[in-house]
Protein backbone atom coordinates (compact mmCIF):
# COMPACT_ATOMS: atom_id res chain seq x y z
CA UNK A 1 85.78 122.22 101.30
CA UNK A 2 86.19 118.73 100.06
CA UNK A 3 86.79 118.30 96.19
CA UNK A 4 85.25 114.89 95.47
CA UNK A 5 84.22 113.59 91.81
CA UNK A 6 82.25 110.45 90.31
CA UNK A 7 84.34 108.00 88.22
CA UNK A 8 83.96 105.42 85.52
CA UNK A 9 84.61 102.70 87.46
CA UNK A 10 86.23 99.45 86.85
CA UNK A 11 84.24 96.49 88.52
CA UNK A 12 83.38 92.64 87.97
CA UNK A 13 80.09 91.39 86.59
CA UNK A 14 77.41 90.55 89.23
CA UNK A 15 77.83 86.80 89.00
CA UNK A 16 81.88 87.03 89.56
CA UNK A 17 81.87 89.18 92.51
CA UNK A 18 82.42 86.46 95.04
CA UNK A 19 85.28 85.48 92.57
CA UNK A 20 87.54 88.16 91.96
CA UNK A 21 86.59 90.23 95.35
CA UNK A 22 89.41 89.73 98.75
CA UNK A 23 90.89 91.38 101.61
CA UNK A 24 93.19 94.30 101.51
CA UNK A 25 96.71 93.26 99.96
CA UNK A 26 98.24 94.68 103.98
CA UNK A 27 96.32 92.07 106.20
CA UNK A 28 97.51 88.75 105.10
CA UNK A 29 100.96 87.72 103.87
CA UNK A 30 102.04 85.59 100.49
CA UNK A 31 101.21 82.53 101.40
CA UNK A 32 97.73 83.14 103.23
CA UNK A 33 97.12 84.83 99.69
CA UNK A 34 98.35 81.99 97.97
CA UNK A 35 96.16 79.71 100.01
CA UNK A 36 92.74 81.64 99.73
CA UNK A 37 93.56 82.02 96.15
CA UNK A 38 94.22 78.56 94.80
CA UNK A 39 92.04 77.14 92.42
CA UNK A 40 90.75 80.45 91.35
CA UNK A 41 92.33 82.71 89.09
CA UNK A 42 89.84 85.68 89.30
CA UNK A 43 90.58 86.07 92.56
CA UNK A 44 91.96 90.17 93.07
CA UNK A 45 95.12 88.72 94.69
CA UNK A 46 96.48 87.99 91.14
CA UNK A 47 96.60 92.14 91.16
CA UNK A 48 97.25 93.14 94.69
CA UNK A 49 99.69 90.03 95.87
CA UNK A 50 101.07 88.95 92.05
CA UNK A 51 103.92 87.24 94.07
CA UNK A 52 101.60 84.37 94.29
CA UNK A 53 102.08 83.77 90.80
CA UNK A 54 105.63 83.03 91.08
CA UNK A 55 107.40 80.00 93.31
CA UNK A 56 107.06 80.21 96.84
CA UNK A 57 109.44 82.40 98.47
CA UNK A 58 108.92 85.48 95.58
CA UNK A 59 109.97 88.64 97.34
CA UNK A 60 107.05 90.30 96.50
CA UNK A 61 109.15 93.80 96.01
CA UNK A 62 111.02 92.55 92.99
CA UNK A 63 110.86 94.57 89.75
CA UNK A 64 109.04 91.38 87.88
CA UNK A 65 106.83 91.11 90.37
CA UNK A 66 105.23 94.87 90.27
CA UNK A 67 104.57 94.06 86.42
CA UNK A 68 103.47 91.08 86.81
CA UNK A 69 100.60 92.68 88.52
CA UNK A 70 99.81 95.50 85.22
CA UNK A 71 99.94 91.94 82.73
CA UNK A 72 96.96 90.35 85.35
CA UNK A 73 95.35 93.68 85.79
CA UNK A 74 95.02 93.69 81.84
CA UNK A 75 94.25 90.24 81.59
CA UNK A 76 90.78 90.63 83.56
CA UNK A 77 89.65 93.26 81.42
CA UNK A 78 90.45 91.45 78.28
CA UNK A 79 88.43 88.90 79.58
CA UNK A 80 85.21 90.44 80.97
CA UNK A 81 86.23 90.01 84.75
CA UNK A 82 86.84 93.34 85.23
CA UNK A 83 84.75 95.71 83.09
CA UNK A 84 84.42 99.75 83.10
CA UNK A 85 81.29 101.35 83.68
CA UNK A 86 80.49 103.80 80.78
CA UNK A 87 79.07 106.64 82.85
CA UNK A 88 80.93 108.50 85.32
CA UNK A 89 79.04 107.58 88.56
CA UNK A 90 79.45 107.66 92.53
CA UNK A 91 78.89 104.34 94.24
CA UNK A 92 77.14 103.14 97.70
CA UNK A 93 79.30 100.41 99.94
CA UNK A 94 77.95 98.82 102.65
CA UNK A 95 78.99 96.41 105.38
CA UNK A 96 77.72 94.32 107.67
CA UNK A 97 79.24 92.84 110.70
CA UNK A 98 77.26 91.40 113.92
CA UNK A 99 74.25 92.85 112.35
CA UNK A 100 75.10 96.70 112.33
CA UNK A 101 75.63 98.28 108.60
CA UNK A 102 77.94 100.96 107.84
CA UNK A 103 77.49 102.99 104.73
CA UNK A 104 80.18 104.27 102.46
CA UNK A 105 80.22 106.37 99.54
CA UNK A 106 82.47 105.46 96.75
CA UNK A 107 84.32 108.71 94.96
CA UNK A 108 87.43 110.21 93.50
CA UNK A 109 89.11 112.23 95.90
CA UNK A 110 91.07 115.13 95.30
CA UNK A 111 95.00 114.62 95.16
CA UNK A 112 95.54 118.63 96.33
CA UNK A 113 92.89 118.47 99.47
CA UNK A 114 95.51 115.67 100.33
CA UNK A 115 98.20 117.45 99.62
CA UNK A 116 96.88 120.61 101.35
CA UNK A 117 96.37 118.63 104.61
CA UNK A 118 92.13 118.73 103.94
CA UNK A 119 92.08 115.41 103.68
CA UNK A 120 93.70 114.90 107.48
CA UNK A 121 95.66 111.78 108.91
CA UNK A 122 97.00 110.92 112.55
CA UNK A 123 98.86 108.39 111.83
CA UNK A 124 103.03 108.61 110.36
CA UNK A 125 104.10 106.86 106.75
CA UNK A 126 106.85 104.66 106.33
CA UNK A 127 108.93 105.63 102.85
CA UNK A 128 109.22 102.17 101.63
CA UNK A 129 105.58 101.01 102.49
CA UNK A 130 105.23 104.45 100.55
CA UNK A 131 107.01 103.64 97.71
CA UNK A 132 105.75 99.94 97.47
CA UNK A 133 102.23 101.10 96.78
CA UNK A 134 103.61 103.71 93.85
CA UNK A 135 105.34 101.46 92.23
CA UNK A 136 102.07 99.28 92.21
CA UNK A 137 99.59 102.62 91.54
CA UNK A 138 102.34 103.28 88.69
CA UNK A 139 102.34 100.28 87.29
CA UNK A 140 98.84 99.92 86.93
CA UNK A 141 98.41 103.28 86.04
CA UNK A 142 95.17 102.54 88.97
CA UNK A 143 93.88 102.67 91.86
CA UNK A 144 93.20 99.01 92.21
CA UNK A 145 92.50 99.24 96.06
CA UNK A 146 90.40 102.21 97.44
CA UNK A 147 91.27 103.87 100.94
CA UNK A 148 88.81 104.04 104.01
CA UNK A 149 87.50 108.23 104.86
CA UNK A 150 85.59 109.56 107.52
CA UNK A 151 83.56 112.79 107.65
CA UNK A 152 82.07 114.49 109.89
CA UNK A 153 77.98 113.30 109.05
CA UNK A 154 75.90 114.59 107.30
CA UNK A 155 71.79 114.75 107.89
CA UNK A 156 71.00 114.99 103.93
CA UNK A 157 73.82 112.74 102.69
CA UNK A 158 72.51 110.10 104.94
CA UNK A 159 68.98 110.61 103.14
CA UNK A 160 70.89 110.54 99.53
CA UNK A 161 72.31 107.07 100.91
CA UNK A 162 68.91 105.69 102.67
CA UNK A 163 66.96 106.31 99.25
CA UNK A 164 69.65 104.38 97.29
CA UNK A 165 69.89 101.71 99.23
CA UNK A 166 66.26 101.26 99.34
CA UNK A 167 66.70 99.41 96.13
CA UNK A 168 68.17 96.42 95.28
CA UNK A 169 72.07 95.97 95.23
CA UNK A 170 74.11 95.72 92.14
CA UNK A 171 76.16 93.49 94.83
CA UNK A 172 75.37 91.58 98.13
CA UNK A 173 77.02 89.04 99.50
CA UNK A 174 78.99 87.38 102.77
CA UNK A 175 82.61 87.18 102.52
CA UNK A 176 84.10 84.07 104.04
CA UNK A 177 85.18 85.71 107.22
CA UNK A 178 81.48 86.45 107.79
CA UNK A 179 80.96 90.12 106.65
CA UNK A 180 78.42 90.97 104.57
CA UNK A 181 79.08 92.97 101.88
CA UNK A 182 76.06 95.60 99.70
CA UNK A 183 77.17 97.53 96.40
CA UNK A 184 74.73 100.36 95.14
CA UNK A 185 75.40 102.27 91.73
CA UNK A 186 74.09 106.09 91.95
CA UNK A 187 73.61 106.87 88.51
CA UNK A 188 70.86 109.85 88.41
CA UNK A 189 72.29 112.98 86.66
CA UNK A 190 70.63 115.13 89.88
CA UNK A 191 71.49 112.71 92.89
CA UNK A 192 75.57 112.53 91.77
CA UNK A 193 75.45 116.63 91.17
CA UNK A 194 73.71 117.17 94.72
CA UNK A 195 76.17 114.55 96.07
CA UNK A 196 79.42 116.59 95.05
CA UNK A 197 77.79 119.77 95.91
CA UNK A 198 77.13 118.46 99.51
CA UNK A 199 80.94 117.50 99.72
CA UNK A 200 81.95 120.83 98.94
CA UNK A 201 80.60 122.11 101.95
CA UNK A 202 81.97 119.78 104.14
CA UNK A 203 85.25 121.22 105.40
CA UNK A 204 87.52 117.84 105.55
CA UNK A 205 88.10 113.88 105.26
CA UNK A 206 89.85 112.07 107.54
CA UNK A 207 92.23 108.90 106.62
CA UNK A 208 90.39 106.33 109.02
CA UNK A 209 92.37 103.24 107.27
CA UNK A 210 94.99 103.18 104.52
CA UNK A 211 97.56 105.88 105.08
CA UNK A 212 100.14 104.17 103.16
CA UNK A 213 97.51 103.74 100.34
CA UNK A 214 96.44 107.57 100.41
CA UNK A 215 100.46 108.99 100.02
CA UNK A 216 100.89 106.57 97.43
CA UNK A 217 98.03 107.76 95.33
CA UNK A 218 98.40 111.30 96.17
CA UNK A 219 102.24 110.84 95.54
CA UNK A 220 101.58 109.38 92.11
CA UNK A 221 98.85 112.16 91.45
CA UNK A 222 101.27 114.72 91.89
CA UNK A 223 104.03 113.01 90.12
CA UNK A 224 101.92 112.74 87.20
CA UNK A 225 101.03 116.61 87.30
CA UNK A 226 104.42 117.82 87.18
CA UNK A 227 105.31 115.19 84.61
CA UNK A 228 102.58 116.43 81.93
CA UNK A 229 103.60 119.58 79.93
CA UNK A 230 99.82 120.20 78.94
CA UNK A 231 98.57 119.49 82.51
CA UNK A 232 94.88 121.05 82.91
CA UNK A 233 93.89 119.81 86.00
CA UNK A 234 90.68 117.73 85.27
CA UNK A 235 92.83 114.62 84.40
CA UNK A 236 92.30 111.74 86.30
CA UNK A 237 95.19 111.35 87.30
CA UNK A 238 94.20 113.81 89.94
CA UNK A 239 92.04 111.92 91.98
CA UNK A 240 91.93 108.69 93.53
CA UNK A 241 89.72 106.25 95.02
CA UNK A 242 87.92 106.43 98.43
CA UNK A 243 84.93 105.00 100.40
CA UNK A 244 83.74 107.55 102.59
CA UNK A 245 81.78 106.77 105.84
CA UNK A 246 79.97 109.30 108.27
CA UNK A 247 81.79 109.43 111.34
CA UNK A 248 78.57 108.46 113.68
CA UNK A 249 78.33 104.76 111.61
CA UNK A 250 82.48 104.12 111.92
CA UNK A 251 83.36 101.02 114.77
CA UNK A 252 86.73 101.23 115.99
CA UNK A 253 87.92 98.48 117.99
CA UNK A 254 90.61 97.60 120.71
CA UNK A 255 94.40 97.35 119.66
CA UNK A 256 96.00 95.11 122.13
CA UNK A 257 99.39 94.59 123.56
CA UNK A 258 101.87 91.38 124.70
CA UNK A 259 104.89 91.64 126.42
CA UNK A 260 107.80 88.67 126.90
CA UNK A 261 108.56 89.68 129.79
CA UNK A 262 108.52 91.76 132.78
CA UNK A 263 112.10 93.52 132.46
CA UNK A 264 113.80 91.45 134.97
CA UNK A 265 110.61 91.82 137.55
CA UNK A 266 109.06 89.06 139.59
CA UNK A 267 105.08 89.08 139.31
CA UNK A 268 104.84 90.86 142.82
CA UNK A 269 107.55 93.47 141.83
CA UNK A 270 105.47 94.42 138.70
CA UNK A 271 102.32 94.74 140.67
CA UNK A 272 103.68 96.71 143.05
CA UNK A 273 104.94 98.91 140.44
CA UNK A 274 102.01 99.34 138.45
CA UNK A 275 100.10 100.31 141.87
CA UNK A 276 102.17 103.40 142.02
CA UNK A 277 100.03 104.98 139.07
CA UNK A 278 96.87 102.58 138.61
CA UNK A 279 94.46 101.51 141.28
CA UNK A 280 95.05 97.54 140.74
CA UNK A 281 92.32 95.24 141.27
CA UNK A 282 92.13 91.12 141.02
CA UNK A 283 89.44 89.89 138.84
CA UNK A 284 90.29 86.29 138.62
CA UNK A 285 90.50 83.40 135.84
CA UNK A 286 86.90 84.93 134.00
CA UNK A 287 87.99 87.14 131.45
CA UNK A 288 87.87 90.89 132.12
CA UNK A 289 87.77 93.60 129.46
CA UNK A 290 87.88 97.27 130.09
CA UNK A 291 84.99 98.98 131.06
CA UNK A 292 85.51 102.95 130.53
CA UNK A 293 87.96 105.09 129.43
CA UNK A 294 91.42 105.02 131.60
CA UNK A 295 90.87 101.22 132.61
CA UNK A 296 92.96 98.67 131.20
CA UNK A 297 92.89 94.86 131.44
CA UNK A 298 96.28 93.41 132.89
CA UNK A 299 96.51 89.37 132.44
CA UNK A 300 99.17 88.38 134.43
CA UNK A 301 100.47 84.65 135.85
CA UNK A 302 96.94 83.08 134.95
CA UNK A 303 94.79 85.85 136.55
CA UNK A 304 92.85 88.81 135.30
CA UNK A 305 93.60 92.60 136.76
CA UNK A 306 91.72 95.76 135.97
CA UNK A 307 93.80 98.85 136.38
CA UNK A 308 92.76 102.09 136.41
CA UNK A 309 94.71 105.69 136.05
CA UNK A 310 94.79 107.80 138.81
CA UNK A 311 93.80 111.36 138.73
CA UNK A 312 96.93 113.24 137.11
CA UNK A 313 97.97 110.54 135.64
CA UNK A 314 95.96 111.26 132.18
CA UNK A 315 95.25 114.63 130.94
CA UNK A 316 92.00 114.97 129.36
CA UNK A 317 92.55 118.23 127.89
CA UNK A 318 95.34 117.00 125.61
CA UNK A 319 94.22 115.43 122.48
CA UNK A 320 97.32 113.22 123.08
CA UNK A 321 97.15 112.91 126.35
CA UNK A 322 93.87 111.54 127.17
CA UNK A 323 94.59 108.74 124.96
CA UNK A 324 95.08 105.11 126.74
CA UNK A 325 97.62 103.96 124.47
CA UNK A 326 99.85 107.56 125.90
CA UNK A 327 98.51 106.43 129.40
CA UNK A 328 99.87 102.62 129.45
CA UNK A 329 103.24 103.42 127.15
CA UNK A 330 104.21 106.38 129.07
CA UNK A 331 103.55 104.31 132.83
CA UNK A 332 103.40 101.40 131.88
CA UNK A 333 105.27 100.21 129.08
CA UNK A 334 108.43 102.47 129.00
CA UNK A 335 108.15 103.69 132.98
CA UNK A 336 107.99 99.56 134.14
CA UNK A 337 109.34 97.51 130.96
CA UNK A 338 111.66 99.17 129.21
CA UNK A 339 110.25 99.05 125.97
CA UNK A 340 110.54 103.13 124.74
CA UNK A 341 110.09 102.33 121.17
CA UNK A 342 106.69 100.51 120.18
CA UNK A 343 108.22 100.26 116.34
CA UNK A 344 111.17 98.58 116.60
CA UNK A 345 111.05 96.82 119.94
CA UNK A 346 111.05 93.47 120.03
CA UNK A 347 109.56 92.62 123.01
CA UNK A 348 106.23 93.44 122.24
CA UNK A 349 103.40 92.70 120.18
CA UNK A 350 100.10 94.07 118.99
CA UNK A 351 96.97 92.09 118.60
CA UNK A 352 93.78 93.19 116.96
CA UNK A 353 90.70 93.45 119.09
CA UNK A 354 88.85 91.18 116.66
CA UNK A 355 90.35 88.26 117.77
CA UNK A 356 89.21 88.61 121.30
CA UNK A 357 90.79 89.06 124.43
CA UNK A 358 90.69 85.11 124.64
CA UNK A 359 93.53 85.55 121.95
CA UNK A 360 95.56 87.47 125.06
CA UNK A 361 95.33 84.58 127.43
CA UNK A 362 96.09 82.13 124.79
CA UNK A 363 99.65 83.80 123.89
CA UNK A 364 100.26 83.97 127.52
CA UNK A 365 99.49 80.88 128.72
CA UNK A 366 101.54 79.54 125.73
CA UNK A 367 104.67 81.03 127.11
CA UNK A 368 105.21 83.11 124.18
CA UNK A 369 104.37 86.21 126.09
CA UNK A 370 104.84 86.95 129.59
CA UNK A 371 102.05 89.37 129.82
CA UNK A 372 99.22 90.99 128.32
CA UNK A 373 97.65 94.26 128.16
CA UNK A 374 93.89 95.22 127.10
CA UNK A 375 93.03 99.03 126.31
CA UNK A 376 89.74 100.58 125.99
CA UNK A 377 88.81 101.81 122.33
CA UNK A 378 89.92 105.21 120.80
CA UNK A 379 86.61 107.18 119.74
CA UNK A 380 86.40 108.49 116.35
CA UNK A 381 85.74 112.25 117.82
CA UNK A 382 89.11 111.04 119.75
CA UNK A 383 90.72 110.96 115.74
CA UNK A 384 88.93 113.69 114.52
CA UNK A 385 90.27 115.87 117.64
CA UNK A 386 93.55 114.59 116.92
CA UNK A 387 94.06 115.12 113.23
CA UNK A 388 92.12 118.75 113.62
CA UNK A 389 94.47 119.58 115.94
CA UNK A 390 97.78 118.57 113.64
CA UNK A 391 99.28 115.66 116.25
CA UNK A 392 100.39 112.33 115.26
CA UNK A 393 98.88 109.20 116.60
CA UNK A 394 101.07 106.95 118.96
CA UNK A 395 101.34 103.82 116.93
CA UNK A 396 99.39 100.59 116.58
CA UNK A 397 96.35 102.69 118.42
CA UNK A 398 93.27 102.30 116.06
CA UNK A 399 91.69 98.87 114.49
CA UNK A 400 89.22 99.48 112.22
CA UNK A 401 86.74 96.33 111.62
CA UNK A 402 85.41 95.25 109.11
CA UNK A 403 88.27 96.20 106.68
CA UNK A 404 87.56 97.28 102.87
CA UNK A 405 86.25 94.90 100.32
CA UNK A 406 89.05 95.08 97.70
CA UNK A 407 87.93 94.15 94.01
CA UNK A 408 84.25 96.07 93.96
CA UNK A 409 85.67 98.93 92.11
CA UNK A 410 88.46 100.18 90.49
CA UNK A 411 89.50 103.42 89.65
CA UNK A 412 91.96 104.28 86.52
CA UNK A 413 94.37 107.24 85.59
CA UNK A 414 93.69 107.87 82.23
């Protein structure tokens, strides 16, 4: 069962939303923070990217830096930018991109269910990215950014939402990327009771987005357990933040690779190669993007190629190895290019299938990359499958879009 709880939650006033509300502190570095920050100092960056208080060039890891974060998070409380609800309460979040809607639920979850492997991931942690966010969920003594959960949906949940959001939004707004963002407040004794009760049924959560931000909270959770003599166990310390979504709403898009070169092949040579495994087929200068699971878009010396896996070259039994990122780093990647380690190597990049696939064409037609690779999307019953079954994720595989409002609520320890 999933442990979930409502929370007094931390949020800005209606008519500052647009103010203090950004992206997540992970997808933009100090300066882009810097930039979309100047000129307004409500703006959640002061929290989640405090470096941008300091001179250009801050490492953003120093000591000074992580507390100058806690002085800003007090700050915009003790002036009304930030304010905490007086009710313990569960929260709708909605977003909108290209006109579809997802619908979240904002709650506590439970430190142990993440600890206990309920709440499931597929993806590794790095320690440091680890410790960064624990120094910052320490510091604040908050969860200032929630993380992004999937379960498996639910018929009467999805009525508890649909009656909620039949009113009118505490929040609604469009960010400047274009995203629209809706904030409901569930504050009815009988609806928040029925809401944990239907949670507690529900066998697990998965980490869709924020794996880093998950072990840090659980991390600091459990620290805080074993650090209180007269622990009970209904501190709040023992929870932390999350926006659920049912797995049929969640849109996971391509995650896209570039290559600088071909390993000492000519164009022909690497063709030829690739035809070994993939049935390889010229499409031309129109872009082509993949059109099923175990085709791939090649773009290659100003042309287009769809490739597709041969029979026994996949095996769709495998949680693993059904997966097109296995397919093209396994044949493709390490078999052709060399490049065993998609972490460290050099060689390659990863691009986000929300810039396009004209993004592709533009790096390689720059010269920066030699060559380009396109995959079909992962499935979230492909994640599901995977973190049931205990595996790992092969890296840089899942993009979820649209990422996580930071700044509509905030959940603290004590």
């Amino acid at each position: 069962m999933a442990i979930i709880k409502p929370f007094k939650g931390i949020r800005p006033p209606k008519d500052l939303i647009e103010q203090v509300a950004s992206r997540p502190y992970d997808v933009l570095n100090s300066e882009e923070a810097r930039a979309e920050a100047e000129g307004n100092e409500k703006s959640l960056y002061h929290i989640i990217k405090p470096e941008i208080d300091f001179p250009s060039g801050k490492n953003e890891h120093d000591e000074d830096v992580y507390l100058k974060a806690a002085e800003n998070f007090k700050k915009f409380q003790e002036k009304g930018w930030l304010v905490q609800d007086k009710k313990e309460q569960y929260y709708v979040y909605a977003q909108t991109m290209n006109g579809r809607t997802q619908y979240g639920l904002c709650v506590c979850a439970y430190v142990d269910d993440y600890m206990t492997g309920k709440i499931k991931k597929h993806e590794l942690t790095r320690r440091d990215k680890e410790e960064d966010r624990m120094k910052h969920v320490r510091v604040n003594n908050a969860n200032i950014e929630p993380v992004f959960f999937a379960y498996k949906h639910n018929d009467e949940l999805d009525a508890i939402v649909a009656k909620v959001c039949a009113s009118k939004p505490e929040y609604d707004f469009v960010a400047p990327d274009g995203f629209g963002h809706h904030f409901w407040v569930i504050d009815d004794d009988a609806t928040i009771k029925r809401i944990t009760e239907i949670f507690a049924e529900i066998p697990s959560m998965y980490i869709a987005d924020g794996h880093h931000r998950s072990a840090a909270a659980a991390l600091v959770g459990d620290e805080k357990r074993r650090q209180n003599p007269n622990h009970k166990g209904d501190e709040e310390y023992n929870y932390f933040l999350a926006v659920c979504f049912p797995d049929n709403q969640l849109n996971i898009i391509d995650y896209n690779r570039v290559v600088k070169d071909l390993n000492g092949l000519t164009d022909e040579e690497f063709l030829s190669k690739l035809s070994e495994n993939f049935t390889v087929q010229e499409k031309g200068a129109e872009i082509y993007k993949p059109c099923k699971l175990h085709n791939f878009s090649l773009y290659l010396g100003g042309k287009w190629y769809s490739l597709t896996a041969k029979p026994g070259t996949y095996n769709d039994a495998d949680p693993i190895g059904v997966l097109d990122v296995t397919v093209s780093s396994n044949l493709i990647l390490d078999k052709i290019l060399g490049i065993k380690d998609l972490r460290s190597d050099k060689r390659i990049d990863f691009v986000g299938g929300i810039r396009g696939l004209g993004e592709l064409k533009k790096r390689v037609d720059s010269g920066e990359m030699k060559v380009a690779l396109a995959l079909y999307p992962v499935t979230m019953q492909q994640i599901i499958d995977i973190a049931d079954s205990g595996n790992i994720m092969p890296p840089k595989t899942t993009w979820f879009e649209p990422k996580l409002r930071s700044g509509l609520v905030i959940h603290k320890l004590i």
